[in-house]
Protein backbone atom coordinates (compact mmCIF):
# COMPACT_ATOMS: atom_id res chain seq x y z
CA UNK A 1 0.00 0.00 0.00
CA UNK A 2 1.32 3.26 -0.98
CA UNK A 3 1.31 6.73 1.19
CA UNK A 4 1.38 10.42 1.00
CA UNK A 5 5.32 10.96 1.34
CA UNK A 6 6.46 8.83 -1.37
CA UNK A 7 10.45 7.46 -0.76
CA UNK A 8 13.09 7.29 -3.39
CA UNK A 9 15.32 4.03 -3.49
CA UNK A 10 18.06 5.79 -1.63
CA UNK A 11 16.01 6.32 1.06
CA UNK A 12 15.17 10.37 0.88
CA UNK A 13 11.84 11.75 0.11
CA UNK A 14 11.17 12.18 -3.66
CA UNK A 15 9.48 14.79 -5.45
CA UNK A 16 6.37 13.44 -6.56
CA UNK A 17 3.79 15.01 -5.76
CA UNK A 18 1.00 14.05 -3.85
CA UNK A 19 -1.31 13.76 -6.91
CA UNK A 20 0.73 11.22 -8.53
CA UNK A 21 0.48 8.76 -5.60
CA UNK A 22 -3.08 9.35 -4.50
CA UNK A 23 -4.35 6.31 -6.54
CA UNK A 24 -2.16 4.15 -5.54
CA UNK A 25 -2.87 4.85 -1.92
CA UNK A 26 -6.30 5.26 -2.36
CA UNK A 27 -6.09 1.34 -4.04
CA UNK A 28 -4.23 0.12 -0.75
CA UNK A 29 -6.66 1.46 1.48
CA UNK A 30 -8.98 -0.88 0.00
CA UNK A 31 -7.26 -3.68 0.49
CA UNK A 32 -8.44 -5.71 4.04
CA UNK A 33 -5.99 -4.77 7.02
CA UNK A 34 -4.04 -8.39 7.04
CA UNK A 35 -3.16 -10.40 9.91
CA UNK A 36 0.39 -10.22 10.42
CA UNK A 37 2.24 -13.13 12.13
CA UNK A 38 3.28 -12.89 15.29
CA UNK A 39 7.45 -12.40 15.01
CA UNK A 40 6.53 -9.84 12.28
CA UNK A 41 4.09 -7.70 14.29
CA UNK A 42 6.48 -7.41 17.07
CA UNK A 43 8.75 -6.32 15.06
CA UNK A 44 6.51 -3.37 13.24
CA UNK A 45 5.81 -2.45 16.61
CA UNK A 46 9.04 -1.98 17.93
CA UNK A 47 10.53 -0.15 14.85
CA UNK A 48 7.26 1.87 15.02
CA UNK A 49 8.40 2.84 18.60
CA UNK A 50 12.03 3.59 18.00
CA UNK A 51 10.68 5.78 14.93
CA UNK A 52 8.18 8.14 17.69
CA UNK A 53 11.65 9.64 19.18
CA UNK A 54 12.52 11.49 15.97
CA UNK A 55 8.54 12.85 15.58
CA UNK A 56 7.26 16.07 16.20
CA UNK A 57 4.37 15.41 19.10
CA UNK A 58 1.96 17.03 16.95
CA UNK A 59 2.58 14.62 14.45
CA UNK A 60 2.16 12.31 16.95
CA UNK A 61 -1.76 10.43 17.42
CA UNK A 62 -3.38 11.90 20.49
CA UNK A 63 -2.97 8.40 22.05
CA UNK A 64 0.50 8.02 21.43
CA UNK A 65 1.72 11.19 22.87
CA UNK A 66 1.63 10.11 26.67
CA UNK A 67 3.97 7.10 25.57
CA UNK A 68 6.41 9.37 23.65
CA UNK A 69 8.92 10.47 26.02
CA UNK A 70 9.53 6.47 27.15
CA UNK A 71 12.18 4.66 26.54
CA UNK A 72 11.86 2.75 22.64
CA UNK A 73 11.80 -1.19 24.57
CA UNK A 74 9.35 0.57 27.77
CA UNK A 75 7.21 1.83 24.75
CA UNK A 76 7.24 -0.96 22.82
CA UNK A 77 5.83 -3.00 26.28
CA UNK A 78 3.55 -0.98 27.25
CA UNK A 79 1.78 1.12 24.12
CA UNK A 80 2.38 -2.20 21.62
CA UNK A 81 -1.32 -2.51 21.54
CA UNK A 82 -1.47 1.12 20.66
CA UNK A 83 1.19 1.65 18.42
CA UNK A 84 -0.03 -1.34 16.10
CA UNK A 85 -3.97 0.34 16.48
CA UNK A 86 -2.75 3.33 14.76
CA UNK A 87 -0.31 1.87 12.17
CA UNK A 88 -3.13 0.29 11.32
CA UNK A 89 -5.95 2.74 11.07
CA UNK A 90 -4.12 6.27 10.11
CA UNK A 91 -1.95 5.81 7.13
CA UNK A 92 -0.27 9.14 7.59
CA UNK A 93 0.99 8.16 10.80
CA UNK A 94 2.06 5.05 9.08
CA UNK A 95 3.39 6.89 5.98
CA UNK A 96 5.56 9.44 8.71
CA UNK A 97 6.95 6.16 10.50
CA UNK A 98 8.15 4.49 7.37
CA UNK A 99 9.54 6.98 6.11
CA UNK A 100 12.12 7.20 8.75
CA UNK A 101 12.38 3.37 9.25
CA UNK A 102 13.39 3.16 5.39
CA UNK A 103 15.90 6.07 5.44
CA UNK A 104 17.08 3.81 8.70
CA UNK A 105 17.17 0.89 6.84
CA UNK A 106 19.41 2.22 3.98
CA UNK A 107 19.73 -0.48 1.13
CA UNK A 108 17.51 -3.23 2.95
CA UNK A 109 14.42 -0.41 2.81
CA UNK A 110 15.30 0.84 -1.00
CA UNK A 111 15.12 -2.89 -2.07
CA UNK A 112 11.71 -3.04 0.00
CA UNK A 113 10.33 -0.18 -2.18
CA UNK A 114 11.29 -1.75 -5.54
CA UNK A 115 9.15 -5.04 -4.00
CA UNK A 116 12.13 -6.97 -4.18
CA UNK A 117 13.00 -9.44 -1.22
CA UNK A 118 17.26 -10.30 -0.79
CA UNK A 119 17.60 -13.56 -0.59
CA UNK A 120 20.34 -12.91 2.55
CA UNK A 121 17.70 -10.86 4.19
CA UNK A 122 15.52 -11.67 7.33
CA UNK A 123 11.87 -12.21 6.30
CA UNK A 124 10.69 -11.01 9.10
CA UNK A 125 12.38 -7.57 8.77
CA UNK A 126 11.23 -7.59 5.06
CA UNK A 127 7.77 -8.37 6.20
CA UNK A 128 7.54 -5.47 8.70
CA UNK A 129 9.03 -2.77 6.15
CA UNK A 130 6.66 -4.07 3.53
CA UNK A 131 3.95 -3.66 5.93
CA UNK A 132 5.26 -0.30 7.00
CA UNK A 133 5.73 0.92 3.54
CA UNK A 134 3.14 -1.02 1.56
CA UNK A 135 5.02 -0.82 -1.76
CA UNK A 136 3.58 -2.69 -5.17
CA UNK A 137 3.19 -6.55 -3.96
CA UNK A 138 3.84 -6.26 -0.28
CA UNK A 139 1.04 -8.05 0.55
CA UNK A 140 2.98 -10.55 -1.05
CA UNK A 141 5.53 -9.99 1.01
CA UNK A 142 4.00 -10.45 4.02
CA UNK A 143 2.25 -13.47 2.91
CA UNK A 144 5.85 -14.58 2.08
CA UNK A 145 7.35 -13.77 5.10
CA UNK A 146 4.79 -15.21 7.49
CA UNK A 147 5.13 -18.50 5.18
CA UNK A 148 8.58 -18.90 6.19
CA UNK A 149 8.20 -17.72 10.10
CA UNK A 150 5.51 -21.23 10.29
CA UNK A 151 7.72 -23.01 8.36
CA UNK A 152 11.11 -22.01 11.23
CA UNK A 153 7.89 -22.37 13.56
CA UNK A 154 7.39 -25.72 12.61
CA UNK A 155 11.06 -26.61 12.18
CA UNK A 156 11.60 -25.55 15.66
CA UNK A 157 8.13 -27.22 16.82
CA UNK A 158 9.81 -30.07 14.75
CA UNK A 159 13.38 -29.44 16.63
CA UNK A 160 11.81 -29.31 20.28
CA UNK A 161 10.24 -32.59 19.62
CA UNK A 162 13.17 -34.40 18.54
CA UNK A 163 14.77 -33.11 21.51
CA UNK A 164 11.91 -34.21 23.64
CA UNK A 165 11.78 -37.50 22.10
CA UNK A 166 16.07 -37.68 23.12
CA UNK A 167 15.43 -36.46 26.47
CA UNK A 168 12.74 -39.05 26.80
CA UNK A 169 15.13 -41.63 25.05
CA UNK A 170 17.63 -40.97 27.85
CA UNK A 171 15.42 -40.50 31.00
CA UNK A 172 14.00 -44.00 29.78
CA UNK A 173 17.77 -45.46 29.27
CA UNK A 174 18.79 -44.04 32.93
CA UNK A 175 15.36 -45.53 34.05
CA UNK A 176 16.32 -48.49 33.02
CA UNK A 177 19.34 -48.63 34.23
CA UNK A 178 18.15 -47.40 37.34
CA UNK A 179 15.82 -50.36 37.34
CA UNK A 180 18.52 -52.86 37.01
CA UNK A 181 20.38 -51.40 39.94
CA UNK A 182 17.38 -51.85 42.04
CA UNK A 183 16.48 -55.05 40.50
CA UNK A 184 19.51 -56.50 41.59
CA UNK A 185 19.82 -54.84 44.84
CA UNK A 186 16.61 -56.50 45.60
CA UNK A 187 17.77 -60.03 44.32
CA UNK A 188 21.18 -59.54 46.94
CA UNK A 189 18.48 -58.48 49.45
CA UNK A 190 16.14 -61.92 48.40
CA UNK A 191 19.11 -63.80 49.05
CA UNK A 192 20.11 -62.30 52.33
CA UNK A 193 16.34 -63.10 53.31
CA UNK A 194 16.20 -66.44 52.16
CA UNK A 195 19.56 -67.51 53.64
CA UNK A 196 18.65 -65.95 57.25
CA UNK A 197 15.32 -67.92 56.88
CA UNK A 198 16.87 -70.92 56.29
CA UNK A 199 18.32 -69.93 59.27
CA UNK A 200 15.92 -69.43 61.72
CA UNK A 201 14.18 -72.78 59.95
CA UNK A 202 17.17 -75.02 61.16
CA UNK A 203 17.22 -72.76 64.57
CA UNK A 204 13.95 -73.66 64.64
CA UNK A 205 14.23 -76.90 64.17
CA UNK A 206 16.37 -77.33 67.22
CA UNK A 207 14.42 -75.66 69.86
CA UNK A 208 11.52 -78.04 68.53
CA UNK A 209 13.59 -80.99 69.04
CA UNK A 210 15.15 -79.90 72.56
CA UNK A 211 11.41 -78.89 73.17
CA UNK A 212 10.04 -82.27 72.10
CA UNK A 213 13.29 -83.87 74.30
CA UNK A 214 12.41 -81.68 77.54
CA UNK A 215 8.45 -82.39 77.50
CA UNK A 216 9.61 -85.97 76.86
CA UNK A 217 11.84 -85.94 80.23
CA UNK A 218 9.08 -83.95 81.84
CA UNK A 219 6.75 -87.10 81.17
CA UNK A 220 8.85 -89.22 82.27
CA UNK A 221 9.47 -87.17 85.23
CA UNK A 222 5.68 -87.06 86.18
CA UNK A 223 5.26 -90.54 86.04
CA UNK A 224 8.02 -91.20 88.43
CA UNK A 225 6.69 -88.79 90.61
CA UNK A 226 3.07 -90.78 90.17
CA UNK A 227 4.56 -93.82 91.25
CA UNK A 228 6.43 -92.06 93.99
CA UNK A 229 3.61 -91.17 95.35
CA UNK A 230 2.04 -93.84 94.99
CA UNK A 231 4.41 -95.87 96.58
CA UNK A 232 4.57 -93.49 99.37
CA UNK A 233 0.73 -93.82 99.74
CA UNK A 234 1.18 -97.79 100.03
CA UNK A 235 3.99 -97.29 102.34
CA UNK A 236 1.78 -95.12 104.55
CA UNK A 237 -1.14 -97.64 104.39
CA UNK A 238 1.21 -100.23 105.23
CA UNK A 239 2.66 -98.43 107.74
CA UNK A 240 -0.90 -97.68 109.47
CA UNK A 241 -1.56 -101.12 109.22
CA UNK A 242 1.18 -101.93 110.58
CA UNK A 243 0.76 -100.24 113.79
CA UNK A 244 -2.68 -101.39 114.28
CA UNK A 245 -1.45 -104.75 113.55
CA UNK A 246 1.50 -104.00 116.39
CA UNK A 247 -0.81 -103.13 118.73
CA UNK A 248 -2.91 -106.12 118.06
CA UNK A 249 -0.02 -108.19 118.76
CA UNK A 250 1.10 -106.19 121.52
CA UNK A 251 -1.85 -106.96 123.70
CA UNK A 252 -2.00 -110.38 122.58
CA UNK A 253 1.51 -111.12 123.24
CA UNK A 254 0.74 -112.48 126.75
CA UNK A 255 -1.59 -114.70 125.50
CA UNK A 256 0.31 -116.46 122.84
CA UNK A 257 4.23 -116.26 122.02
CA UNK A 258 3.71 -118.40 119.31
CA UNK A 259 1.39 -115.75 117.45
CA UNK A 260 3.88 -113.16 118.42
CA UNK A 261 6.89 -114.69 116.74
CA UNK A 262 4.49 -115.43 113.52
CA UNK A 263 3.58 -111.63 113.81
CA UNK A 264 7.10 -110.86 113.65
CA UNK A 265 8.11 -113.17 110.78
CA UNK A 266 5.46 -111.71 108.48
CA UNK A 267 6.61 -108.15 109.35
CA UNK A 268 10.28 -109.15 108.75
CA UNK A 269 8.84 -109.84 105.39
CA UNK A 270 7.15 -106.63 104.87
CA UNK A 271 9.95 -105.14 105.59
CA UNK A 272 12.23 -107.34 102.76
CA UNK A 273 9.65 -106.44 100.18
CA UNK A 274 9.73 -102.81 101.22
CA UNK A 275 13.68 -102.69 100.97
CA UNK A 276 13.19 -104.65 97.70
CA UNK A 277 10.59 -101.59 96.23
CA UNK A 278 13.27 -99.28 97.61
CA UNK A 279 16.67 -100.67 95.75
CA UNK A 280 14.50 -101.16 92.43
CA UNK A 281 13.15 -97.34 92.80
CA UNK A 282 16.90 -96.30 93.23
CA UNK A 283 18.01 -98.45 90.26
CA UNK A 284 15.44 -97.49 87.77
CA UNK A 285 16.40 -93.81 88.97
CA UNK A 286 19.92 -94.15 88.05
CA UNK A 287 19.17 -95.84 84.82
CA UNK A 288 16.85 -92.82 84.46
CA UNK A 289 19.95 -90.30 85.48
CA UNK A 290 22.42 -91.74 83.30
CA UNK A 291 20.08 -91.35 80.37
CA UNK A 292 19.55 -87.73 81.18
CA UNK A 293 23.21 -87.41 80.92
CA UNK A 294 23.88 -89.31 78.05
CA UNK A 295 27.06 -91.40 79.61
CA UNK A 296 27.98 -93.68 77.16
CA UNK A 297 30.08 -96.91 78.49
CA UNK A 298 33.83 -95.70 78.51
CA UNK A 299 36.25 -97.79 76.05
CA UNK A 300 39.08 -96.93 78.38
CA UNK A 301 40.01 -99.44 81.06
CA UNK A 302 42.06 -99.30 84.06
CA UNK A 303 44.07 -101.91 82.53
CA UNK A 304 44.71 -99.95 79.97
CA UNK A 305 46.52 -96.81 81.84
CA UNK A 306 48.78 -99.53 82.81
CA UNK A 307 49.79 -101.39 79.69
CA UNK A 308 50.17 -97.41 78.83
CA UNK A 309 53.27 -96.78 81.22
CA UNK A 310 54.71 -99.64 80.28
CA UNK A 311 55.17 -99.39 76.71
CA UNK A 312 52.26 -101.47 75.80
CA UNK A 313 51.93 -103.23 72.15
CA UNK A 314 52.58 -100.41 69.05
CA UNK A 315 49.78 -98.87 67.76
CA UNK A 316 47.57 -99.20 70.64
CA UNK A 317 47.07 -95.12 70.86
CA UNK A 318 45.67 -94.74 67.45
CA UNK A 319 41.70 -94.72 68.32
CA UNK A 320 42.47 -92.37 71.25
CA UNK A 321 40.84 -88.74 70.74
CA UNK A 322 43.11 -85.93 70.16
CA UNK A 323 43.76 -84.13 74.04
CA UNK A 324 42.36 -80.90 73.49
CA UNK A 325 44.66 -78.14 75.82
CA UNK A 326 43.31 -75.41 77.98
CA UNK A 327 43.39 -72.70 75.53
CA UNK A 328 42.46 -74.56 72.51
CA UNK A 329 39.74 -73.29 70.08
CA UNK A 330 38.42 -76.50 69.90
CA UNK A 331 37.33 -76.72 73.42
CA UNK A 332 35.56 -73.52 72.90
CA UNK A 333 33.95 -74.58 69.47
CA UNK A 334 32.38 -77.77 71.57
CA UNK A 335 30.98 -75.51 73.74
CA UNK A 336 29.88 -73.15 71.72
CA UNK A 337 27.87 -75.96 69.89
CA UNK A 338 25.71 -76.60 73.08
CA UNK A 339 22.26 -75.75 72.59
CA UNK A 340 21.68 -71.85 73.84
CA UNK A 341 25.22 -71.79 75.11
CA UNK A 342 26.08 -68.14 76.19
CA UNK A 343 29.52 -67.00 75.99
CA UNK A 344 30.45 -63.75 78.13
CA UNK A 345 33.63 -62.03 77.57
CA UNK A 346 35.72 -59.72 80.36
CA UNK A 347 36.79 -57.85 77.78
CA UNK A 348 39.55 -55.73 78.88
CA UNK A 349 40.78 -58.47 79.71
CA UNK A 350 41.15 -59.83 76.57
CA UNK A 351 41.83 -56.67 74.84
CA UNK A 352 45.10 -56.15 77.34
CA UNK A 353 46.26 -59.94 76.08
CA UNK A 354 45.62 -59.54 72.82
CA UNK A 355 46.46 -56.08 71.65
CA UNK A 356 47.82 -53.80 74.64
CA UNK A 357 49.27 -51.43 72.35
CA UNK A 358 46.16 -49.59 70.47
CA UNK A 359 44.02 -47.22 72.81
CA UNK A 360 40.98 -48.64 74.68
CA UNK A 361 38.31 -47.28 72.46
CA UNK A 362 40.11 -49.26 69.41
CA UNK A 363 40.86 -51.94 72.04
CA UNK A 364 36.72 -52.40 72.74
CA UNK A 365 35.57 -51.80 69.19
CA UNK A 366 37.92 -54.40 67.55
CA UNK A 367 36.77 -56.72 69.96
CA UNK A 368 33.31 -56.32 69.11
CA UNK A 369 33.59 -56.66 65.69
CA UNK A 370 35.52 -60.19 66.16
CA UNK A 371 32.56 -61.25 68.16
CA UNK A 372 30.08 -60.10 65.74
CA UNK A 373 31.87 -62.61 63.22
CA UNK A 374 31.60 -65.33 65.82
CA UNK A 375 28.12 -64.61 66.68
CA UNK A 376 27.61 -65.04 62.65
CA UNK A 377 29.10 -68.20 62.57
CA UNK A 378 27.92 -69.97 66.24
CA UNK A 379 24.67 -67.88 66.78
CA UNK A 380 25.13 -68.24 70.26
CA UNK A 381 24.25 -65.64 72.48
CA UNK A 382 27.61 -63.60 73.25
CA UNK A 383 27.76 -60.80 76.27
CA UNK A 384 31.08 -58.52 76.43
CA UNK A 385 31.66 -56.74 79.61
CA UNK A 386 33.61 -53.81 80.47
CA UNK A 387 34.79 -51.43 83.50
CA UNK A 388 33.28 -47.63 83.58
CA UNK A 389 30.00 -46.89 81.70
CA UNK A 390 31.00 -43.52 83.32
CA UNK A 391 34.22 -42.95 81.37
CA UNK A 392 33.01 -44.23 77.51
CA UNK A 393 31.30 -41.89 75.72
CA UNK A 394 29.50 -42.00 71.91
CA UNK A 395 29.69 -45.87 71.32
CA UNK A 396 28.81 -47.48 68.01
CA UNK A 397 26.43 -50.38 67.55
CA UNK A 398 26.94 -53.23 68.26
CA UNK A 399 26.48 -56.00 65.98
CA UNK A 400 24.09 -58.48 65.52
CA UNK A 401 24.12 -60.86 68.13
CA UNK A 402 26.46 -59.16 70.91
CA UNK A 403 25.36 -57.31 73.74
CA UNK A 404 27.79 -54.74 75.29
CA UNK A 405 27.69 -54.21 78.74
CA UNK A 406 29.38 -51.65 81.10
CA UNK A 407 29.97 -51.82 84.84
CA UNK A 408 28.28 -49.21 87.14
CA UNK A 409 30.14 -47.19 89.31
CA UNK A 410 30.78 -48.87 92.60
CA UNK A 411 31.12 -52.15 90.68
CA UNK A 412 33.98 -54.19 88.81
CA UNK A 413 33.66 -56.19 85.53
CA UNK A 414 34.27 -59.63 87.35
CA UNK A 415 31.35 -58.80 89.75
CA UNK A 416 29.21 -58.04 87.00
CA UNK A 417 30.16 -60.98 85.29
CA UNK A 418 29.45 -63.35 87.96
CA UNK A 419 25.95 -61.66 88.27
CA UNK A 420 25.13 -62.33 84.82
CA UNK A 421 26.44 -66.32 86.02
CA UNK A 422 24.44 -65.90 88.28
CA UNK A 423 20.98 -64.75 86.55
CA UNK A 424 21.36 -67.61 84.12
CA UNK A 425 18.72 -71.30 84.80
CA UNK A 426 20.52 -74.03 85.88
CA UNK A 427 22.17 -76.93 83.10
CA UNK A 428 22.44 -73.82 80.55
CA UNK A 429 25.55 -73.87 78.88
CA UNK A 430 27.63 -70.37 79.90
CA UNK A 431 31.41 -69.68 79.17
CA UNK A 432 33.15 -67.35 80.51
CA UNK A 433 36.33 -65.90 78.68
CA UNK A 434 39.11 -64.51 81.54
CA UNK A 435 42.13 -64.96 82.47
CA UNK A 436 41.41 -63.66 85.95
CA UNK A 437 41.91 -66.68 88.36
CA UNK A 438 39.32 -65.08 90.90
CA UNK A 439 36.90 -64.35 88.38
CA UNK A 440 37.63 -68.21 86.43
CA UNK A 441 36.84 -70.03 90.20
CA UNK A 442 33.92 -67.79 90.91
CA UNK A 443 31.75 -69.18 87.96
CA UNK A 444 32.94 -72.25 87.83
CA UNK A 445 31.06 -72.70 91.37
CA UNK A 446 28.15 -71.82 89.19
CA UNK A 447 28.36 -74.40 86.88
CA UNK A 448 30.00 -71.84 84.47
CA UNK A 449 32.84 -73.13 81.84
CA UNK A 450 35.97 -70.92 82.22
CA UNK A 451 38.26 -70.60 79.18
CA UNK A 452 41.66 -68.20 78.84
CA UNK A 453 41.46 -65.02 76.89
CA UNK A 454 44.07 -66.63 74.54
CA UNK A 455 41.56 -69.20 74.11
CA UNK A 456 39.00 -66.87 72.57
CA UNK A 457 41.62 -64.61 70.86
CA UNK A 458 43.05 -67.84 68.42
CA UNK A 459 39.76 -68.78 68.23
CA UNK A 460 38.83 -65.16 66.27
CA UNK A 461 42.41 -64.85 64.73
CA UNK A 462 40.07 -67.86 62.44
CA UNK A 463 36.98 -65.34 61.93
């Protein structure tokens, strides 16, 4: 569309007059206002708005002049809407603006005139000078430009959703991988499960067979007590019969010695039977005991210690069982095998034997960790005891299966120790780790097993 102030293609006015470009203006303002794609109405607006700094204000539409004194980009924001009204509906404000754009524009506007488009140029600043100017075919222009602003539209559209589809590609990939990780975290974690199941199945397993074992002695138990007291009953009935009997014969022994001595002859038979009861009760008790004990008959004969010391044939030691010393691991491995054997540990006392050198908080917690292995391995119960809860400060955990214990004041490890003998039912199995000679003959008067600490320290150099 053409305007009042026609432009030469150098970019300054020309000297047509306005009679020779009337009709063409008059033909553009028929022509339907078009709708301008987005990038290129921006950027009408924004030239529009640098081009108001160089116009007279009244030049200027009425509702542009508040805006005029802004800044170009703060009157671009916030008079857009304005600035495109009027472009759009008063072609000599239009006319005024373009013709300082295009003198801006130097070559890039004269080429815009002669409705030519560079190929090097951006459509989207041809588009907005065409607009601006509305030479011959700028509709075309336009048309052209906002053609190739959908088609870098679409490309990027295009772009964005290859890149979205990559991003998606990789999130999946890490996903997956992710997945794996966990997958197999959870198989080590299945394992773990299943093996400490199979675990507590065989632990299980054992408590039901020493349960099954104990109600079976308690039966047998209860029906020796029956027939204790049943025999006691009989004993009692024969013993009141017995006196009535005795006082029977005691008033007739005047009248007839020979009843008396048949009196006594039966009652010295009583008696025989009664002893007889009594020896068979203590034999099928001891029968009873040594089955509760589980003595087997010994293959070692007195004979034999003899034949020993003197030389005896060759070869006659080879069935003999390996002597197992004081502070073998072996000794402690037997007992250790016991059913709910509990091992407690004076453990400075070990710590000072094995490894005096390192400080005491490296002392206890290397300790520990040698009984978590062993508590792994036996699964017996295993208490460590040490002097002054006072003094220790900020103690790890301890691992699965050991219980750490700490004197009060007042009170020593040993006594301590022997308290915990103490608390335990007798016939459990406890072992007691210490070198201490006081503390070793204290619980073994409690039925405790005393081991060495060099005992227990060989026995974990194998953990």
């Amino acid at each position: 569309m053409g305007y009042d102030s026609p432009l030469c293609d150098t970019g300054h006015v020309s000297e047509q007059t306005p009679d020779e470009t009337r009709p063409a203006a008059d033909d553009a303002a028929c022509l339907p206002e078009p709708i301008l794609p987005e990038p290129v109405r921006q950027r009408v607006v924004t030239l529009a708005a640098a081009a108001l700094t160089g116009l007279p204000s009244d030049e200027l539409p009425v509702p542009l002049r508040r805006v005029a004194k802004f800044a170009p980009n703060r009157r671009a924001r916030l008079a857009g809407t304005a600035i495109a009204t009027q472009l759009a509906g008063d072609p000599v404000f239009r006319q005024r603006v373009a013709g300082k754009i295009l003198e801006d524009a130097g070559d890039l506007g004269a080429a815009v005139l002669d409705g030519a488009c560079p190929a090097a140029a951006d459509p989207v600043e041809v588009a907005a000078l065409a607009y601006l100017a509305r030479p011959a075919g700028w509709l075309d222009l336009v048309g052209s430009a906002g053609e190739v602003v959908k088609a870098e539209a679409e490309s990027a559209a295009v772009t964005e959703l290859l890149r979205d589809a990559e991003q998606r590609v990789a999130r999946a990939e890490h996903d997956r991988a992710v997945a794996r990780v966990e997958a197999d975290k959870l198989r080590d974690e299945l394992a773990r499960l299943r093996e400490e199941a199979a675990g507590l199945r065989e632990e299980n397993r054992v408590l039901g067979r020493g349960l099954r074992e104990a109600q079976s002695r308690e039966k047998r138990a209860s029906e020796l007590v029956a027939t204790e007291k049943g025999r006691l009953n009989r004993a009692l009935s024969d013993h009141d019969a017995e006196m009535r009997r005795l006082r029977a014969r005691l008033a007739e022994a005047e009248a007839s010695a020979g009843a008396s001595r048949q009196s006594a002859k039966e009652a010295r038979q009583v008696d025989d039977a009664r002893l007889w009861l009594l020896l068979e009760t203590i034999g099928q008790a001891a029968v009873g005991l040594r089955r509760e004990l589980a003595l087997e008959p010994s293959s070692l004969l007195p004979a034999d210690l003899i034949a020993a010391e003197n030389g005896g044939r060759p070869g006659a030691e080879v069935g003999a069982a390996r002597a197992l010393d004081a502070d073998d691991p072996a000794r402690l491995d037997q007992l250790l095998a016991l059913p709910k054997a509990h091992l407690i540990v004076d453990g400075y006392n070990v710590t000072k034997t094995g490894f005096p050198e390192i400080p005491l908080e490296q002392q206890r917690n290397r300790l520990v960790g040698g009984l978590g292995g062993l508590a792994a391995q036996t699964r017996a119960e295993i208490t460590a005891v040490f002097d002054g809860a006072e003094r220790v400060v900020g103690l790890p955990p301890a691992p699965r299966g050991v219980r750490v214990l700490f004197s009060h004041k007042g009170e020593t490890a040993d006594e301590l120790i022997r308290r915990l003998v103490r608390a335990e039912p007798a016939g459990r199995p406890i072992i007691v780790i210490s070198s201490d000679r006081e503390v070793a003959d204290g619980v073994r008067r409690h039925g405790a097993y005393p081991l060495s600490s060099s005992t227990l320290l060989r026995r974990l150099g194998r953990v």
